[in-house]
C-alpha atoms as a PDB file:
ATOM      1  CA  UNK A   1     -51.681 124.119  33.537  1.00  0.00           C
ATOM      2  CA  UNK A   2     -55.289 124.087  35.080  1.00  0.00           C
ATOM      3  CA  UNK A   3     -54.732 124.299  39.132  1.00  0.00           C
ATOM      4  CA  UNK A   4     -57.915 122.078  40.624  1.00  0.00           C
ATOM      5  CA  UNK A   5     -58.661 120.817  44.068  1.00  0.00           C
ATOM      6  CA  UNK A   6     -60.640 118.031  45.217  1.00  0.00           C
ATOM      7  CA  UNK A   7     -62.597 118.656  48.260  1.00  0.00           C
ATOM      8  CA  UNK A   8     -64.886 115.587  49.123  1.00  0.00           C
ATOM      9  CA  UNK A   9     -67.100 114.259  51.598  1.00  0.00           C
ATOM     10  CA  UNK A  10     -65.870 110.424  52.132  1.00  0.00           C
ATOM     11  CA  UNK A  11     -69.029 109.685  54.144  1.00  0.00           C
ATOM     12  CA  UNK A  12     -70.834 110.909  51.333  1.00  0.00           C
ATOM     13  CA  UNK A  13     -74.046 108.688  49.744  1.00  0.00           C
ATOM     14  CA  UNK A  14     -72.384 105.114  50.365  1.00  0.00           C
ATOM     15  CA  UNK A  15     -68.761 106.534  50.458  1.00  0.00           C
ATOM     16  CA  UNK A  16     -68.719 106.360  46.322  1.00  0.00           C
ATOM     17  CA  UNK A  17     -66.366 109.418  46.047  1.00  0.00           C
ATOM     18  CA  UNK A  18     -63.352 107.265  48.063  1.00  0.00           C
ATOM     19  CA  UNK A  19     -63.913 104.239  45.719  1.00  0.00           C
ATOM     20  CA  UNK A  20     -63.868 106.517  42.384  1.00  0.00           C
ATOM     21  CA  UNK A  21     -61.084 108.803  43.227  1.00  0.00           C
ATOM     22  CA  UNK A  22     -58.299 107.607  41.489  1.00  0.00           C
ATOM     23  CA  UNK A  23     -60.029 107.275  38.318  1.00  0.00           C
ATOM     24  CA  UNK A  24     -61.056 110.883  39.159  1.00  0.00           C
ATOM     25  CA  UNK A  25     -58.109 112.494  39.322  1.00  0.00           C
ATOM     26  CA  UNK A  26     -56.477 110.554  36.611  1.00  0.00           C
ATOM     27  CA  UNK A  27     -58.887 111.581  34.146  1.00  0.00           C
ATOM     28  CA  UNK A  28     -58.125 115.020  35.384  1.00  0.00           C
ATOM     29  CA  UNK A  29     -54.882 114.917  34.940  1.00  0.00           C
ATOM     30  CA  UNK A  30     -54.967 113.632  31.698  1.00  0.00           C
ATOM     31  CA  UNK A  31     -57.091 116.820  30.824  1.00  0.00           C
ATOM     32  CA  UNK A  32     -54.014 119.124  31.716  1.00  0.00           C
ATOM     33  CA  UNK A  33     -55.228 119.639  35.157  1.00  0.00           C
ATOM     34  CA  UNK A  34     -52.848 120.181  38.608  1.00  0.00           C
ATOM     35  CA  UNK A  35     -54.736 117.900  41.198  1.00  0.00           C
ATOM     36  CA  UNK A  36     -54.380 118.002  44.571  1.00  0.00           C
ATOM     37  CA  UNK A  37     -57.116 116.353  46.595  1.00  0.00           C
ATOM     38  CA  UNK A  38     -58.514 117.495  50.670  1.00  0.00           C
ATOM     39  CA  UNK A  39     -61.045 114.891  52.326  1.00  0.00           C
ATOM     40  CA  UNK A  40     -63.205 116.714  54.803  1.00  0.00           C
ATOM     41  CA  UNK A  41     -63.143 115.835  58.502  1.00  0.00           C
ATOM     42  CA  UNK A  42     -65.959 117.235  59.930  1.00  0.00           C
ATOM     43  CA  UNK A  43     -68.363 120.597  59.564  1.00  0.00           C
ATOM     44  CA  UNK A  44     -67.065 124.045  58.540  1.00  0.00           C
ATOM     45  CA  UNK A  45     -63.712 121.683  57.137  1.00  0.00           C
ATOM     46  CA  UNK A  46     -65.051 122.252  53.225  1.00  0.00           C
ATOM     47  CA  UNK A  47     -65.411 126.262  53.963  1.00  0.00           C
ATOM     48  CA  UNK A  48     -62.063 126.154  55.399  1.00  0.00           C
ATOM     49  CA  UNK A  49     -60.420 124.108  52.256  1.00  0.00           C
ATOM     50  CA  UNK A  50     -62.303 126.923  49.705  1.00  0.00           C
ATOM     51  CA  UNK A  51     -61.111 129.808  51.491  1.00  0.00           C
ATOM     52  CA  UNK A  52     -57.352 128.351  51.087  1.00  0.00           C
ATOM     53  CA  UNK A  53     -57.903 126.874  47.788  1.00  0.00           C
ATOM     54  CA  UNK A  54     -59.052 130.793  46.624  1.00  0.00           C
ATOM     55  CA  UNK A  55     -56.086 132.176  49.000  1.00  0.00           C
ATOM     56  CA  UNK A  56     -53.746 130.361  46.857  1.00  0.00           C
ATOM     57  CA  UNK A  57     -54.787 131.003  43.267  1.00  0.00           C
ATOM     58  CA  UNK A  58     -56.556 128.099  42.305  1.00  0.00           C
ATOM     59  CA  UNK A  59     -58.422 127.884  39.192  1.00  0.00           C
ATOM     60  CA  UNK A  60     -61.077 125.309  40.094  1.00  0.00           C
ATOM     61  CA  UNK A  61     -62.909 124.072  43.157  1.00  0.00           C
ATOM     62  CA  UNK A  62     -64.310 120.811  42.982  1.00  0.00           C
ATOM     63  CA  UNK A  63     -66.910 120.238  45.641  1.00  0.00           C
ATOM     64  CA  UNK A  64     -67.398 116.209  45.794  1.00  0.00           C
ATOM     65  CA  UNK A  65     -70.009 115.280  48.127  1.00  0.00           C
ATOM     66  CA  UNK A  66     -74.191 116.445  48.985  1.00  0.00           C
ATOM     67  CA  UNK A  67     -75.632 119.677  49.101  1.00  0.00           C
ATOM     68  CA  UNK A  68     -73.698 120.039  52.497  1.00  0.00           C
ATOM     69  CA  UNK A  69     -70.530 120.024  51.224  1.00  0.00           C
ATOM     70  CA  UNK A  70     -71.504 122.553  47.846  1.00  0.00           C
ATOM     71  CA  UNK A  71     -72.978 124.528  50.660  1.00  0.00           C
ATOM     72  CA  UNK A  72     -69.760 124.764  52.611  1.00  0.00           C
ATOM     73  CA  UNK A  73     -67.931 125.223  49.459  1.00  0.00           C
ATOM     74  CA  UNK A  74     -69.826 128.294  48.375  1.00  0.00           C
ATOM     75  CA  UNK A  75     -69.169 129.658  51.453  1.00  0.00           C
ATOM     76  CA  UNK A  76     -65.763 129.789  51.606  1.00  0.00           C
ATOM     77  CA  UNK A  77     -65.472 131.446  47.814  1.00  0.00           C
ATOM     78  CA  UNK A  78     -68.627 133.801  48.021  1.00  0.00           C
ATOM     79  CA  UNK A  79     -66.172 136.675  49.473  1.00  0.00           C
ATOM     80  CA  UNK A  80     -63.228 136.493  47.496  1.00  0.00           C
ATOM     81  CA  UNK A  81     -62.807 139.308  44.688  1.00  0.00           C
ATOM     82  CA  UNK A  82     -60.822 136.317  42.394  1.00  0.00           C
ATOM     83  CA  UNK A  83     -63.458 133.308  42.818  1.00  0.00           C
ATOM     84  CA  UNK A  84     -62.509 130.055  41.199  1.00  0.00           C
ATOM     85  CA  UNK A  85     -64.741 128.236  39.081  1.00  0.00           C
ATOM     86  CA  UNK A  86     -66.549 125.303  41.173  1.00  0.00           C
ATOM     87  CA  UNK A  87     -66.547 121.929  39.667  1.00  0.00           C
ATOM     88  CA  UNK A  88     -69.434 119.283  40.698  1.00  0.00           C
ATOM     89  CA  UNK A  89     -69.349 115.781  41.793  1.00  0.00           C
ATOM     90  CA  UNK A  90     -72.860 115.383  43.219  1.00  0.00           C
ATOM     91  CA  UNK A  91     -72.738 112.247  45.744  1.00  0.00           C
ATOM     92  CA  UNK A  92     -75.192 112.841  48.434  1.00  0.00           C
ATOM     93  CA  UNK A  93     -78.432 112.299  49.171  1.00  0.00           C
ATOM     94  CA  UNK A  94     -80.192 114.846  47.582  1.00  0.00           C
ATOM     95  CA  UNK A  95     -77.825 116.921  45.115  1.00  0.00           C
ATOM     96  CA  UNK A  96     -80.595 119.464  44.418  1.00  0.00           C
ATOM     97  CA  UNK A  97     -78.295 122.341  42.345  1.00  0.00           C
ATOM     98  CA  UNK A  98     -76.615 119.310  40.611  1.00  0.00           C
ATOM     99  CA  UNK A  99     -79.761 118.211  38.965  1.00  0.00           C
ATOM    100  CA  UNK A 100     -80.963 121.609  38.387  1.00  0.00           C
ATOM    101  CA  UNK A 101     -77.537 121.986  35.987  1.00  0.00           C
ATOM    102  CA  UNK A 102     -78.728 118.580  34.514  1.00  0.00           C
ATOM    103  CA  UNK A 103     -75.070 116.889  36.499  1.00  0.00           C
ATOM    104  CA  UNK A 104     -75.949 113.219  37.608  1.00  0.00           C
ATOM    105  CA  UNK A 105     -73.922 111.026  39.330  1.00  0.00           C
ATOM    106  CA  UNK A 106     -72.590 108.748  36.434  1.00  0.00           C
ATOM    107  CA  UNK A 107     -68.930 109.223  37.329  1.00  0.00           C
ATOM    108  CA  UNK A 108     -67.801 109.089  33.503  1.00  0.00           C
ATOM    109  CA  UNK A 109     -69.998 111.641  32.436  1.00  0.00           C
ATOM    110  CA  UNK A 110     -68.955 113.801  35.641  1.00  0.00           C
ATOM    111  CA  UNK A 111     -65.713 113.638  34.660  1.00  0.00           C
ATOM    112  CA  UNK A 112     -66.465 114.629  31.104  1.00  0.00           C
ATOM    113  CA  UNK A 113     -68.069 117.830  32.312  1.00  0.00           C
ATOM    114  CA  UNK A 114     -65.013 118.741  34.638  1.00  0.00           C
ATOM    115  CA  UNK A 115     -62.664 117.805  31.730  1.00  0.00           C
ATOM    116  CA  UNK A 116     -65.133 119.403  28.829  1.00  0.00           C
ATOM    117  CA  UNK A 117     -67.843 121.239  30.385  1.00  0.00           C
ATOM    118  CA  UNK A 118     -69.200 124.814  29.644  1.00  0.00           C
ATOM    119  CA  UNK A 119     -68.383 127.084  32.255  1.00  0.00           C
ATOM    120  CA  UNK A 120     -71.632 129.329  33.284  1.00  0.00           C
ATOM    121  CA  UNK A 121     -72.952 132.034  35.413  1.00  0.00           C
ATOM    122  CA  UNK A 122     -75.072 130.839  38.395  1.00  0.00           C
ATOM    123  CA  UNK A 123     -76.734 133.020  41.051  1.00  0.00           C
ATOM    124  CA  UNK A 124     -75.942 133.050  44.503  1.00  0.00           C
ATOM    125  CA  UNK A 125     -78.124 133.783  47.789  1.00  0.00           C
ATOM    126  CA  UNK A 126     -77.185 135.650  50.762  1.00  0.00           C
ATOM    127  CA  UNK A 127     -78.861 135.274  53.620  1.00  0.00           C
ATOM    128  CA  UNK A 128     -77.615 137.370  56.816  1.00  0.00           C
ATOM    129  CA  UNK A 129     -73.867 136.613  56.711  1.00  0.00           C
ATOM    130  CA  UNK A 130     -74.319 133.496  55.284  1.00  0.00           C
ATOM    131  CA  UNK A 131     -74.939 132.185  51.554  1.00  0.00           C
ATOM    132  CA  UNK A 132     -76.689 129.556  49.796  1.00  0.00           C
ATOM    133  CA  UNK A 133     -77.127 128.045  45.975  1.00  0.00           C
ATOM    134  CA  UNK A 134     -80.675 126.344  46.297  1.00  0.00           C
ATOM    135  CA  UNK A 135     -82.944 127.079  48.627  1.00  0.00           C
ATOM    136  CA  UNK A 136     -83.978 129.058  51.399  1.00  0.00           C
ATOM    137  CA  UNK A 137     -86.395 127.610  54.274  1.00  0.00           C
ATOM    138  CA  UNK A 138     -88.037 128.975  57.203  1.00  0.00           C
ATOM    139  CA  UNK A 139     -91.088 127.054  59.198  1.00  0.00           C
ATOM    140  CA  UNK A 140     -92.446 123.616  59.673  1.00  0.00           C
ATOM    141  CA  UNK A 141     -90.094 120.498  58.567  1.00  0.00           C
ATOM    142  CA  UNK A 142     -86.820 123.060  58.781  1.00  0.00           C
ATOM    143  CA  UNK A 143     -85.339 121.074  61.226  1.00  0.00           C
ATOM    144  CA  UNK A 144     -85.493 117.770  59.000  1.00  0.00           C
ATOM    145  CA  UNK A 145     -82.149 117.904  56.989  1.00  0.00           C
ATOM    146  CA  UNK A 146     -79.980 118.513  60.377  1.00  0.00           C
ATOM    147  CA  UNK A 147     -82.379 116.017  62.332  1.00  0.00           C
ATOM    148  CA  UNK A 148     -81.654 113.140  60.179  1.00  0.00           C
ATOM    149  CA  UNK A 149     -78.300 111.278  61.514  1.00  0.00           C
ATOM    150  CA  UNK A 150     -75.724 110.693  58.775  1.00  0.00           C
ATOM    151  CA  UNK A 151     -76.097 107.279  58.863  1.00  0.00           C
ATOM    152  CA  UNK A 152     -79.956 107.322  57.817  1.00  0.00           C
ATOM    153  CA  UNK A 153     -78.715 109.411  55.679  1.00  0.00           C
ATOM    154  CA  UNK A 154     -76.521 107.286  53.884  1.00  0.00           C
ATOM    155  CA  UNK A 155     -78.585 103.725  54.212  1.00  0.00           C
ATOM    156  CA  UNK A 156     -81.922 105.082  53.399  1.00  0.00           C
ATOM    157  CA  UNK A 157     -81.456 108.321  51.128  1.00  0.00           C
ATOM    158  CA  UNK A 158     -83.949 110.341  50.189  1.00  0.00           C
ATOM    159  CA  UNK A 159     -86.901 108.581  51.667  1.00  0.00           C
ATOM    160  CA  UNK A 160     -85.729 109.256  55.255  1.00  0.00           C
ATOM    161  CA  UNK A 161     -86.868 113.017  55.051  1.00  0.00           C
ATOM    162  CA  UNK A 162     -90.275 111.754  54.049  1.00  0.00           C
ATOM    163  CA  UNK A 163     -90.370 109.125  57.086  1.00  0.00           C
ATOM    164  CA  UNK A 164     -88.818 112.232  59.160  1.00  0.00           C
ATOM    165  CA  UNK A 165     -91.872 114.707  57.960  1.00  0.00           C
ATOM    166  CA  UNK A 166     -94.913 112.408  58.565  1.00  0.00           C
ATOM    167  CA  UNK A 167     -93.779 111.858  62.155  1.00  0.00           C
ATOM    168  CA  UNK A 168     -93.816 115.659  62.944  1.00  0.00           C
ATOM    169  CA  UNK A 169     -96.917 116.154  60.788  1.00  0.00           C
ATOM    170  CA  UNK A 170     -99.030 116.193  64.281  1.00  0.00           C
ATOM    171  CA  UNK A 171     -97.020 118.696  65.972  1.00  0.00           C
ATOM    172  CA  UNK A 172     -96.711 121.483  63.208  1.00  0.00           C
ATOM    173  CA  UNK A 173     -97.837 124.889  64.126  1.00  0.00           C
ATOM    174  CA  UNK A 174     -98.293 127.960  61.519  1.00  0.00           C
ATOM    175  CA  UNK A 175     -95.717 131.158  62.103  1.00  0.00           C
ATOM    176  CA  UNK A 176     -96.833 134.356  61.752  1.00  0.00           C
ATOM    177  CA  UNK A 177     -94.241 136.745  59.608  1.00  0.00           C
ATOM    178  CA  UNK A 178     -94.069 139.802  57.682  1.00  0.00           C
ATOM    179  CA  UNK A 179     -92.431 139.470  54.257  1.00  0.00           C
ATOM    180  CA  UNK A 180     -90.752 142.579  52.305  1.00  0.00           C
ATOM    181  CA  UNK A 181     -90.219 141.441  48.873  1.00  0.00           C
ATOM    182  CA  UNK A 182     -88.812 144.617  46.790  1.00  0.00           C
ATOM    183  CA  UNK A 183     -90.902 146.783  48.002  1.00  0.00           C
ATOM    184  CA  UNK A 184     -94.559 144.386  48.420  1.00  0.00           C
ATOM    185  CA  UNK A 185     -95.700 143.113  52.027  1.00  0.00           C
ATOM    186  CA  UNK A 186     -97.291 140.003  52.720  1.00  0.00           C
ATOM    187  CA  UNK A 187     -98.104 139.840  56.162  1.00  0.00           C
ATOM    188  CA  UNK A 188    -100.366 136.128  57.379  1.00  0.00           C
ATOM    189  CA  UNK A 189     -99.979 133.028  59.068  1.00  0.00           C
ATOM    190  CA  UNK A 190     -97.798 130.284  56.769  1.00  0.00           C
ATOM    191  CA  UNK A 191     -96.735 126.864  57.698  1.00  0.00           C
ATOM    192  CA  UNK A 192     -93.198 127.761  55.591  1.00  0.00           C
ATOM    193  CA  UNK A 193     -91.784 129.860  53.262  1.00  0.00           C
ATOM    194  CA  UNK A 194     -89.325 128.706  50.503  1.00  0.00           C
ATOM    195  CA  UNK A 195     -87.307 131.062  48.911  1.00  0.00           C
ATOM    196  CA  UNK A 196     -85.509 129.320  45.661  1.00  0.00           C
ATOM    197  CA  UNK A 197     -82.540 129.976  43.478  1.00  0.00           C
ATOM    198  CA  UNK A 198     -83.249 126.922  41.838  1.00  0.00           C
ATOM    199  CA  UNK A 199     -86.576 124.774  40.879  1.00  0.00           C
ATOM    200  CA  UNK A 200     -85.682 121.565  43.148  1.00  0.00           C
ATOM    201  CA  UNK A 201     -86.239 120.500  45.595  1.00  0.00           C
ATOM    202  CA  UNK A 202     -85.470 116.432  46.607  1.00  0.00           C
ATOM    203  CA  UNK A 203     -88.174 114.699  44.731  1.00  0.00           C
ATOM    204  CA  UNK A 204     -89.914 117.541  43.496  1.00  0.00           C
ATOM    205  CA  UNK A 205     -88.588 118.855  40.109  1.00  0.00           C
ATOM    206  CA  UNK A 206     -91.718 121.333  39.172  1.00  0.00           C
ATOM    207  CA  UNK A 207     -92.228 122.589  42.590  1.00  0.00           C
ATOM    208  CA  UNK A 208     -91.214 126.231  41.006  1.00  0.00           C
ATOM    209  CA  UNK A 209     -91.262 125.151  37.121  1.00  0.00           C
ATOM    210  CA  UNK A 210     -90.637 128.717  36.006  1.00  0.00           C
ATOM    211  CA  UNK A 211     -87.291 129.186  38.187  1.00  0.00           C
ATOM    212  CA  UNK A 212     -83.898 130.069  36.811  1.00  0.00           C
ATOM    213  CA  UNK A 213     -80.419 129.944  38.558  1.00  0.00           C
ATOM    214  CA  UNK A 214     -79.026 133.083  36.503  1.00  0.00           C
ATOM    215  CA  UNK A 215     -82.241 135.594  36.096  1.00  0.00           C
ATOM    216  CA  UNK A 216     -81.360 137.648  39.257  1.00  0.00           C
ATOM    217  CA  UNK A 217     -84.788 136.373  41.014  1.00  0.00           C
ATOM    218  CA  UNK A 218     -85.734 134.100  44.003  1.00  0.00           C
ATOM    219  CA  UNK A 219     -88.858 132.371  43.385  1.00  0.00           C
ATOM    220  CA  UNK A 220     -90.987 132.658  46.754  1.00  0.00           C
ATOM    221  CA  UNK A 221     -93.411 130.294  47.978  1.00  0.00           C
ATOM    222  CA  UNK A 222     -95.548 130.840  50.934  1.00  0.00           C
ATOM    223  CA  UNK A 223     -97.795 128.017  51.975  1.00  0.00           C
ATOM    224  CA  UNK A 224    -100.951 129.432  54.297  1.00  0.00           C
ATOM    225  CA  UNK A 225    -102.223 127.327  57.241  1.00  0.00           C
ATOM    226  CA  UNK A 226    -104.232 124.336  56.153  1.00  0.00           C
ATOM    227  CA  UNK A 227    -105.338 120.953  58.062  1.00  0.00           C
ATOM    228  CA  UNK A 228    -102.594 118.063  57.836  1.00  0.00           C
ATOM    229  CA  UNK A 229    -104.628 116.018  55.490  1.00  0.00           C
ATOM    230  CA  UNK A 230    -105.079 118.898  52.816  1.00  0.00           C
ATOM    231  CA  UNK A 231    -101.602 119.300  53.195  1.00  0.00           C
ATOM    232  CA  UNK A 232    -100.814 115.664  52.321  1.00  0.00           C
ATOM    233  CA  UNK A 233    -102.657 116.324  49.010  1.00  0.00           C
ATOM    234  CA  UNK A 234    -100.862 119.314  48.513  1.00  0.00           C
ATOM    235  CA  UNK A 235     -98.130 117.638  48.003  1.00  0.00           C
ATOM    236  CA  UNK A 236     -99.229 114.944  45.752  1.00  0.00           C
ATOM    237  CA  UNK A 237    -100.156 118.163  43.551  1.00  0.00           C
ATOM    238  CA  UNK A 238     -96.617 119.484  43.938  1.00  0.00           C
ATOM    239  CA  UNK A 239     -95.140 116.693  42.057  1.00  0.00           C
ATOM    240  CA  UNK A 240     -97.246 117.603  39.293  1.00  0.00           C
ATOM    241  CA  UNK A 241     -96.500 121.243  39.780  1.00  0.00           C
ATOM    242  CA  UNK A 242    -100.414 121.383  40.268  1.00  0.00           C
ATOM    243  CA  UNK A 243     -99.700 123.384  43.910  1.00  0.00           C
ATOM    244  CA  UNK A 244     -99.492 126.635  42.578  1.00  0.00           C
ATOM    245  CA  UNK A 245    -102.990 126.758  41.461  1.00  0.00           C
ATOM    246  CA  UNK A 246    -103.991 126.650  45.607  1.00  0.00           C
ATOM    247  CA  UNK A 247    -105.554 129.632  47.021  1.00  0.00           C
ATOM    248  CA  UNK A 248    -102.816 128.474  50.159  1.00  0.00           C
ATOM    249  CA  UNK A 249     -99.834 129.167  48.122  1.00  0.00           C
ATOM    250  CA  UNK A 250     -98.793 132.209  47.478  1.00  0.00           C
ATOM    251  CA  UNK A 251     -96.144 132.109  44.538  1.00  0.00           C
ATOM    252  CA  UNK A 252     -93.747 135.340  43.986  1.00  0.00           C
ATOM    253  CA  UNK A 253     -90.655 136.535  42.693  1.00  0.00           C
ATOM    254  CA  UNK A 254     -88.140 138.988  44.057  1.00  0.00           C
ATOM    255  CA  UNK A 255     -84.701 139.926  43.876  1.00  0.00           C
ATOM    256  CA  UNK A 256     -84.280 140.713  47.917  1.00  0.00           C
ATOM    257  CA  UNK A 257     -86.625 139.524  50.333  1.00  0.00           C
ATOM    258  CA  UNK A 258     -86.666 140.286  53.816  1.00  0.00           C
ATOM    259  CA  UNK A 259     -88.439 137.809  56.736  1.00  0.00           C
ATOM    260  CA  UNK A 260     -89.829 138.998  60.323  1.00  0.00           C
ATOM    261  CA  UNK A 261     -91.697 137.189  63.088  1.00  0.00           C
ATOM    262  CA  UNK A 262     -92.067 137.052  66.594  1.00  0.00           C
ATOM    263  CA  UNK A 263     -92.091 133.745  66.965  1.00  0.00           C
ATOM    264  CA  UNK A 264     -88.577 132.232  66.972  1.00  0.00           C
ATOM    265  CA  UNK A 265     -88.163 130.807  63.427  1.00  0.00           C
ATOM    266  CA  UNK A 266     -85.565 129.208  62.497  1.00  0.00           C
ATOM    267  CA  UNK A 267     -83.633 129.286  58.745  1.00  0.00           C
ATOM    268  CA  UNK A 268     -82.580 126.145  56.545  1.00  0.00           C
ATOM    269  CA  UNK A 269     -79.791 127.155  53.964  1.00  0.00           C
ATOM    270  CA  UNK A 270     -79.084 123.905  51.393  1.00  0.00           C
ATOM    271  CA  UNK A 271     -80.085 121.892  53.858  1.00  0.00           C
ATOM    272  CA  UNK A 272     -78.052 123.471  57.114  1.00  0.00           C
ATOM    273  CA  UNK A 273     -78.535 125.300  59.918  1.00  0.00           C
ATOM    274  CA  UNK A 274     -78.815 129.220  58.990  1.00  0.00           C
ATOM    275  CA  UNK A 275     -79.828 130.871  62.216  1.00  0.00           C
ATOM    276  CA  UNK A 276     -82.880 132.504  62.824  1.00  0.00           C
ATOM    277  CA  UNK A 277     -85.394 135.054  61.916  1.00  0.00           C
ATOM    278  CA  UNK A 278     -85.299 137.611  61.080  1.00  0.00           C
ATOM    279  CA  UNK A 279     -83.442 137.242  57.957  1.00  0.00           C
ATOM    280  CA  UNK A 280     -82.729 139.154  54.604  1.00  0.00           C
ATOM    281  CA  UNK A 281     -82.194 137.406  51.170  1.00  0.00           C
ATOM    282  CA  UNK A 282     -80.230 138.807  48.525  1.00  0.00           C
ATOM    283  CA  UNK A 283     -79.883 137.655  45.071  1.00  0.00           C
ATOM    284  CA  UNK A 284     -76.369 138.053  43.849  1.00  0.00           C
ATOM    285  CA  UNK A 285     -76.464 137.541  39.771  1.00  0.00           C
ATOM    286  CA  UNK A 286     -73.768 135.658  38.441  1.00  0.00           C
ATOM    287  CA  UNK A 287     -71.833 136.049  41.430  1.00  0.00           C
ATOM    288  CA  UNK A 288     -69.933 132.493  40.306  1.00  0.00           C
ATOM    289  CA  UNK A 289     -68.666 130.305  37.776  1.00  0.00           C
ATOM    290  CA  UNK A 290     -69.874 126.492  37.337  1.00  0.00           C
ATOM    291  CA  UNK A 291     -68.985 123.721  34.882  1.00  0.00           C
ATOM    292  CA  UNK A 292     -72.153 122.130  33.446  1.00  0.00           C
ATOM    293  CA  UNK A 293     -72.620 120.112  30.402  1.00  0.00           C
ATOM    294  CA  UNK A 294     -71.724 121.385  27.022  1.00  0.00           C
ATOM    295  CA  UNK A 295     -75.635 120.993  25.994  1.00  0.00           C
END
């Protein structure tokens, strides 16, 4: 029999993991699995729940919740030499690696692809001591995800990080780094860097259209100093994937980057904290397992 836990975020999107969870684990069990379910009380709680879950010879993780709680998830099984498989239930605001798997959150077909689903190789970043599944951010708006209170979070979704980003548009100033990218140097003035595992990025689906979560590569993205207003239409282009023809962004790809600066800078990993500059990026290829759909 399958061994699975259940670790989920009940203040998640508009608390729809708590309403669905018995049908959850009943359609679980009825797949053969051994449930046993661990609601998260507060940061660090999901890390803590992995690390045990792995500890104890479980055969599946499923992380129930936002990008925080896959985040705190990966964490806690990045280490171990005998890592479960990680199962998805994407419920928060974003869900950014969710989409980029093609997982929505249509609770029957979830359930399908924890019952049925393909099990694949996804690539892992680690940053420092710390490790992430989607992106990597350093610069202006890096503060937004752990700005926004949970509540916004939950009434208004997405839309609050825009609301968040036009009101700091006036008080964004450029960082100056160094970037080592295996072997290359770019050294300039951005207003952020991205560093992706994946191609999304909330509303922005083509923001790195070429991007893969098993080649072995981050997909860079360094966006030079430009007025506010050109970078308004910037990102109009970006949801066209039209941004990469800008002489401002610089678009590369590198299997370990490494960021300097001065200037204290902090780091966004999935949307949390990730301390500060300077930091180094490895890719780790097909460092886990995750269901997905069959097609």
């Amino acid at each position: 029999m399958k061994k699975a836990v259940i670790i989920y975020n009940p203040t998640a999107g508009r608390r729809v993991i708590r309403r669905h969870i018995s049908y959850i684990t009943g359609r679980l069990l009825k797949a053969g699995y051994s449930i046993c379910c661990h609601e998260t009380t507060g940061p660090g709680n999901a890390t803590k729940a992995a690390d045990l879950a792995a500890h104890r010879g479980y055969d599946f993780v499923i992380a129930a919740g936002g990008d925080g709680t896959l985040f705190e998830v990966i964490n806690g099984l990045a280490e171990k030499k005998c890592r479960p498989v990680i199962g998805i239930i994407p419920a928060g605001t974003s869900n950014n690696f969710a989409k980029s798997l093609g997982i929505h959150y249509r609770i029957e077909e979830v359930c399908n692809i924890l019952c049925y689903g393909d099990k694949i190789p996804v690539d892992i970043g680690k940053a420092n001591n710390k490790y992430f599944v989607n992106v990597a951010a350093g610069g202006m708006f890096t503060d937004l995800t752990y700005e926004v209170p949970t509540i916004l979070k939950t009434l208004l979704g997405r839309s609050v990080y825009y609301l968040k980003g036009v009101e700091k548009l006036p008080y964004i100033k450029p960082v100056r780094i160094t970037v080592d990218y295996d072997g290359h140097i770019f050294e300039g003035s951005v207003m952020f860097f991205l560093i992706f595992n994946t191609g999304m990025l909330g509303g922005f689906s083509k923001i790195v259209p070429e991007s893969s979560f098993n080649d072995g590569k981050f997909d860079l993205l360094l966006v030079r100093e430009m007025s506010k207003l050109d970078f308004t239409f910037m990102l109009c282009k970006a949801k066209k994937g039209a941004h990469l023809r800008d002489p401002r962004v610089e678009y590369l790809q590198a299997a370990r980057i490494k960021v300097i600066s001065e200037q204290h800078t902090k780091i966004n990993l999935d949307g949390e904290y990730g301390g500060v500059l300077p930091g180094e990026f490895i890719n780790l290829r097909h460092h886990l397992e995750v269901l997905a759909p069959r097609d």
